[in-house]
PDB file of N, CA and C in Angstrom:
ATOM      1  N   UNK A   1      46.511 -16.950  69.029  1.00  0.00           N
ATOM      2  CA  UNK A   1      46.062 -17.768  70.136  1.00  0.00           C
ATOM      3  C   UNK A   1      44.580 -18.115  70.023  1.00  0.00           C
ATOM      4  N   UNK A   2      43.763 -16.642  69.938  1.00  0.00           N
ATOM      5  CA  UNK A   2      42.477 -17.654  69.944  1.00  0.00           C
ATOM      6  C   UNK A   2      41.791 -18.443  68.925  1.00  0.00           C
ATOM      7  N   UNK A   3      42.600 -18.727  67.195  1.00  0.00           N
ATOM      8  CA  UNK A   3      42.378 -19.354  66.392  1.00  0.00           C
ATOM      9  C   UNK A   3      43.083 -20.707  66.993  1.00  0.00           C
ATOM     10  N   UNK A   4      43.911 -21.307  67.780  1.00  0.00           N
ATOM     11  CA  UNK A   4      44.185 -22.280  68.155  1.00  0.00           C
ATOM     12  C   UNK A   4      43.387 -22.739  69.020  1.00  0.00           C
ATOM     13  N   UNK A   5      42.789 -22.211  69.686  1.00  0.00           N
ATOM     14  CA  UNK A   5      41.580 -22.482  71.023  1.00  0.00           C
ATOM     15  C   UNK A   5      40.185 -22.786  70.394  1.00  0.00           C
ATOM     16  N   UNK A   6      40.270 -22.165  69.104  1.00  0.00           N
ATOM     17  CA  UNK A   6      38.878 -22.468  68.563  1.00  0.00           C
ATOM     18  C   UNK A   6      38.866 -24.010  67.702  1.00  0.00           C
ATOM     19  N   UNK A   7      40.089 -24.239  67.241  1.00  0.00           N
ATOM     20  CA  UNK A   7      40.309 -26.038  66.850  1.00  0.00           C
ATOM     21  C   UNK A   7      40.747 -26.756  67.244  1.00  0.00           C
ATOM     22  N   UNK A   8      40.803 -26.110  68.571  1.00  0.00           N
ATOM     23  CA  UNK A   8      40.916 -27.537  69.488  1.00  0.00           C
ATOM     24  C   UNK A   8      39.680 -28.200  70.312  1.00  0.00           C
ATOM     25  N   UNK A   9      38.504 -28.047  69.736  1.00  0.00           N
ATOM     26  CA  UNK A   9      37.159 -27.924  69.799  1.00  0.00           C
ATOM     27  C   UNK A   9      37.017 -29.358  68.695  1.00  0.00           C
ATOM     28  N   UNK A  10      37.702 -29.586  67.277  1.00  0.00           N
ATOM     29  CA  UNK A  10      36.832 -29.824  66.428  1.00  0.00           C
ATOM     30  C   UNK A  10      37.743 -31.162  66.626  1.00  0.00           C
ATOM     31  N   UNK A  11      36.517 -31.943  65.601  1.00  0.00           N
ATOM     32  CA  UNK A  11      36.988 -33.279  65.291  1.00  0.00           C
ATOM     33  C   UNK A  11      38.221 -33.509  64.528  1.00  0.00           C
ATOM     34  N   UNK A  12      39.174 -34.683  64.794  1.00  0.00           N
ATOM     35  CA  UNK A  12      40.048 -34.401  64.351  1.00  0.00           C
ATOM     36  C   UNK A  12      40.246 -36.220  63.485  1.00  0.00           C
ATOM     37  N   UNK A  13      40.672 -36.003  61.772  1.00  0.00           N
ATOM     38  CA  UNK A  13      40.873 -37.247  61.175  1.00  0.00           C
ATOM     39  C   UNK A  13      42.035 -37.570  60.635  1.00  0.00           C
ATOM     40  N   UNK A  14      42.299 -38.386  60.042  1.00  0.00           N
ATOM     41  CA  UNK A  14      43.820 -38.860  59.558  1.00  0.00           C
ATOM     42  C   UNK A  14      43.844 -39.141  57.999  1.00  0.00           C
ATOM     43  N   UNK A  15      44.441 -38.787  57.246  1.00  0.00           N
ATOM     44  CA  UNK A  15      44.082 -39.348  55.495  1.00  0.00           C
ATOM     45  C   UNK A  15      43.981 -40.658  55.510  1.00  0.00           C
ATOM     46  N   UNK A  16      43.160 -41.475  54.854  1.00  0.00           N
ATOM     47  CA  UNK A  16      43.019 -42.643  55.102  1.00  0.00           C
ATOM     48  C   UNK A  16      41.796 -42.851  55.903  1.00  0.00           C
ATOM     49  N   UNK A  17      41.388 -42.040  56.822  1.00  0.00           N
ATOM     50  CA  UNK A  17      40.185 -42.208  57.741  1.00  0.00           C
ATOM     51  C   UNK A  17      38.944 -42.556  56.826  1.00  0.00           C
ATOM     52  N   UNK A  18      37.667 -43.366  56.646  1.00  0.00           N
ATOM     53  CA  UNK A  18      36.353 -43.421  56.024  1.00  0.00           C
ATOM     54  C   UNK A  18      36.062 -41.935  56.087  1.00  0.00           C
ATOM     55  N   UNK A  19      34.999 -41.506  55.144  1.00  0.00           N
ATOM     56  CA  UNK A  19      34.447 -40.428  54.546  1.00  0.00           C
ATOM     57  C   UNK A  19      33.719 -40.100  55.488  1.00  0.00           C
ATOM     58  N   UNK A  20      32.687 -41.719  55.418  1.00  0.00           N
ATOM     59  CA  UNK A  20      31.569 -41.858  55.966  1.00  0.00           C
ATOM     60  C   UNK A  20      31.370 -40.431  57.602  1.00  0.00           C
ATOM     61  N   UNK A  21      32.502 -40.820  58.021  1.00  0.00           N
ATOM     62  CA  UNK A  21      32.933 -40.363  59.326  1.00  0.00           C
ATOM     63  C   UNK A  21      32.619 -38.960  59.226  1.00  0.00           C
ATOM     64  N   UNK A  22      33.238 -38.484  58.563  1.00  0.00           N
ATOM     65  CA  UNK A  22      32.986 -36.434  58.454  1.00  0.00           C
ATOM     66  C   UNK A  22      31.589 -36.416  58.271  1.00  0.00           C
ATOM     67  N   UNK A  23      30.931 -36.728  57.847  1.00  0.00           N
ATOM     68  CA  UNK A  23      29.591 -36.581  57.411  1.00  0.00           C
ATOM     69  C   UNK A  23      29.108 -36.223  58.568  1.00  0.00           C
ATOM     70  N   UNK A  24      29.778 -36.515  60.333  1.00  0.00           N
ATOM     71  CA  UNK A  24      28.272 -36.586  61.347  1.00  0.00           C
ATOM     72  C   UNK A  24      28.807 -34.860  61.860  1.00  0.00           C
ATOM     73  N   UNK A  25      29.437 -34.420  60.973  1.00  0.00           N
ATOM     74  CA  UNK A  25      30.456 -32.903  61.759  1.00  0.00           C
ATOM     75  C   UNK A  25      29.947 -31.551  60.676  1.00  0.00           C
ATOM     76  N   UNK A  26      30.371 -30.704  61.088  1.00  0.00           N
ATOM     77  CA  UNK A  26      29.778 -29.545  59.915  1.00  0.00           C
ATOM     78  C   UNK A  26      31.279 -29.234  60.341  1.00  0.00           C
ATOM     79  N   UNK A  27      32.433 -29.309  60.674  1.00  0.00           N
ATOM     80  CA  UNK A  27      33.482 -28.748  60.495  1.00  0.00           C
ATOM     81  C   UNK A  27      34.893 -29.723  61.198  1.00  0.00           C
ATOM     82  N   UNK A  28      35.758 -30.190  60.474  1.00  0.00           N
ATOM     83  CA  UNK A  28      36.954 -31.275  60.979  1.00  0.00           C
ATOM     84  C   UNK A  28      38.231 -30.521  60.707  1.00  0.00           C
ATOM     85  N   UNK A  29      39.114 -31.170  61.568  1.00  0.00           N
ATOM     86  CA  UNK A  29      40.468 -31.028  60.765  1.00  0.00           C
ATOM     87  C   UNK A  29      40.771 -32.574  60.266  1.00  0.00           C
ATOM     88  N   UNK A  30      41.994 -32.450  59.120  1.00  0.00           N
ATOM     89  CA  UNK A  30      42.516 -33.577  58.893  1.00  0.00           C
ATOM     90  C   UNK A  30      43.861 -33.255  58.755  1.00  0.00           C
ATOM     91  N   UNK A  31      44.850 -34.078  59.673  1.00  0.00           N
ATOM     92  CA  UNK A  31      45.944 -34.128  60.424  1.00  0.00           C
ATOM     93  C   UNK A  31      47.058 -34.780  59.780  1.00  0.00           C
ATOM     94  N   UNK A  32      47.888 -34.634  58.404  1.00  0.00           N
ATOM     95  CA  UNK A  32      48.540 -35.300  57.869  1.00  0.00           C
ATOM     96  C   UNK A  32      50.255 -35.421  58.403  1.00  0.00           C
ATOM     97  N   UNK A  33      50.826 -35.877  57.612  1.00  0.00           N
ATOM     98  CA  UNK A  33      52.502 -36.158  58.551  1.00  0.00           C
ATOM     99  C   UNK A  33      53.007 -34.458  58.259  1.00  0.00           C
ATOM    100  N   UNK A  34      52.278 -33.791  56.958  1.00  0.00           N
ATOM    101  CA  UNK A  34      53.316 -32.579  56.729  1.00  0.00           C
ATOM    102  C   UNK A  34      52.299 -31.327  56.535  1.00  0.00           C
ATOM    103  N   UNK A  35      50.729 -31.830  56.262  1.00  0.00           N
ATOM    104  CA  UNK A  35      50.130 -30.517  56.175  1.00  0.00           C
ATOM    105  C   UNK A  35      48.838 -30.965  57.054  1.00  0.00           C
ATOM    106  N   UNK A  36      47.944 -29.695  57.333  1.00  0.00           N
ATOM    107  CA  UNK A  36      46.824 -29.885  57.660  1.00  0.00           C
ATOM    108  C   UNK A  36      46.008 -29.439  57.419  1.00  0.00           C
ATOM    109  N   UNK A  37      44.516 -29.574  56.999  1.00  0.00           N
ATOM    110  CA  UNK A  37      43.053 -28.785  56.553  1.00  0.00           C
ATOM    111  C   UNK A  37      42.002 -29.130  57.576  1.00  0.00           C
ATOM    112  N   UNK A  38      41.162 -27.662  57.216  1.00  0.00           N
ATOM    113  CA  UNK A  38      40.010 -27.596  58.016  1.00  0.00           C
ATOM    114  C   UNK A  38      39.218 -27.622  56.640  1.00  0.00           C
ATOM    115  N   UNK A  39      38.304 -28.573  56.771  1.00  0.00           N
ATOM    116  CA  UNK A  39      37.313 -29.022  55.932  1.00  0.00           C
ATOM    117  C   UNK A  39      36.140 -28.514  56.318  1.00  0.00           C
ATOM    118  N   UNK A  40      35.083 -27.687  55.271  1.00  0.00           N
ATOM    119  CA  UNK A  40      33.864 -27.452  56.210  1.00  0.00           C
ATOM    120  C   UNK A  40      32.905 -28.211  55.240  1.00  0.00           C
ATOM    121  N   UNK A  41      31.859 -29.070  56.002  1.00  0.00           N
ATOM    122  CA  UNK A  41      31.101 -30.187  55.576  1.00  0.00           C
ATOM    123  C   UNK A  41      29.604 -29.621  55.193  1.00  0.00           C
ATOM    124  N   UNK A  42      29.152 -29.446  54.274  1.00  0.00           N
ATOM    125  CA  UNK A  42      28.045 -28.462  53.664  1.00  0.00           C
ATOM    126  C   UNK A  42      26.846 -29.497  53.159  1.00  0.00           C
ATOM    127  N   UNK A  43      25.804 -29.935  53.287  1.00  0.00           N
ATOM    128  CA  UNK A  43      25.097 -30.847  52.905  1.00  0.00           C
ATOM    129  C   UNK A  43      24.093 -30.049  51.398  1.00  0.00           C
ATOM    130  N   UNK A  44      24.228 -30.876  50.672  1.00  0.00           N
ATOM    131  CA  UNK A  44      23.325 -30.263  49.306  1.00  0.00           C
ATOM    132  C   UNK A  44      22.111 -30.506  49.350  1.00  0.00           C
ATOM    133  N   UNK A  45      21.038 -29.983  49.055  1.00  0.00           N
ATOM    134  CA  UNK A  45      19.535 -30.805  49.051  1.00  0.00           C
ATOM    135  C   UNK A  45      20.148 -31.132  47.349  1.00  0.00           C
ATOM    136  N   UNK A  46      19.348 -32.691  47.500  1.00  0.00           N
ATOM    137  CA  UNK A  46      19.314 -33.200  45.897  1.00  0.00           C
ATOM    138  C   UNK A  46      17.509 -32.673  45.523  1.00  0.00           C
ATOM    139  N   UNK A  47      17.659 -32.432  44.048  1.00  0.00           N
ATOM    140  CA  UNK A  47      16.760 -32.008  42.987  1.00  0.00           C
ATOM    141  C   UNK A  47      15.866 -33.302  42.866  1.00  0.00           C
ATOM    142  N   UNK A  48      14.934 -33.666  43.098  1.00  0.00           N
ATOM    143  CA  UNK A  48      14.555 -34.970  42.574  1.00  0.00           C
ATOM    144  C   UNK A  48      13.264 -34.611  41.671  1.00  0.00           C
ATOM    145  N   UNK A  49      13.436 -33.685  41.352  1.00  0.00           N
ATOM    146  CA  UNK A  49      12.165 -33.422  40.010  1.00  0.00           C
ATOM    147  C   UNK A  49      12.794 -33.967  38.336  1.00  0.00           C
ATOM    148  N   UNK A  50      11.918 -34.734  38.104  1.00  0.00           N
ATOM    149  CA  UNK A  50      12.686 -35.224  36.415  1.00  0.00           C
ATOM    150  C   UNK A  50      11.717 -34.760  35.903  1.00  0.00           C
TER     151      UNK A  50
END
């Protein structure tokens, strides 16, 4: 029970949805016809030393 109470909190997308979209979340589900994932959204710092 309370793992169901805790994702029903989060954003929720469809396969097919833009990328762009997850980017504004640090954690989604995505809701398919037969399975579903919790994606967690991690931002990298890029290296910009050459």
């Amino acid at each position: 029970m309370q793992r169901e109470e805790k994702l029903q909190g989060l954003p929720e997308y469809q396969p097919g949805d833009k990328i762009y979209k997850l980017f504004n979340h640090d954690i989604v589900i995505i809701r398919g016809k037969d399975e579903e994932f919790i994606i967690k959204i991690v931002k990298l710092k890029k290296n910009r030393s050459v």
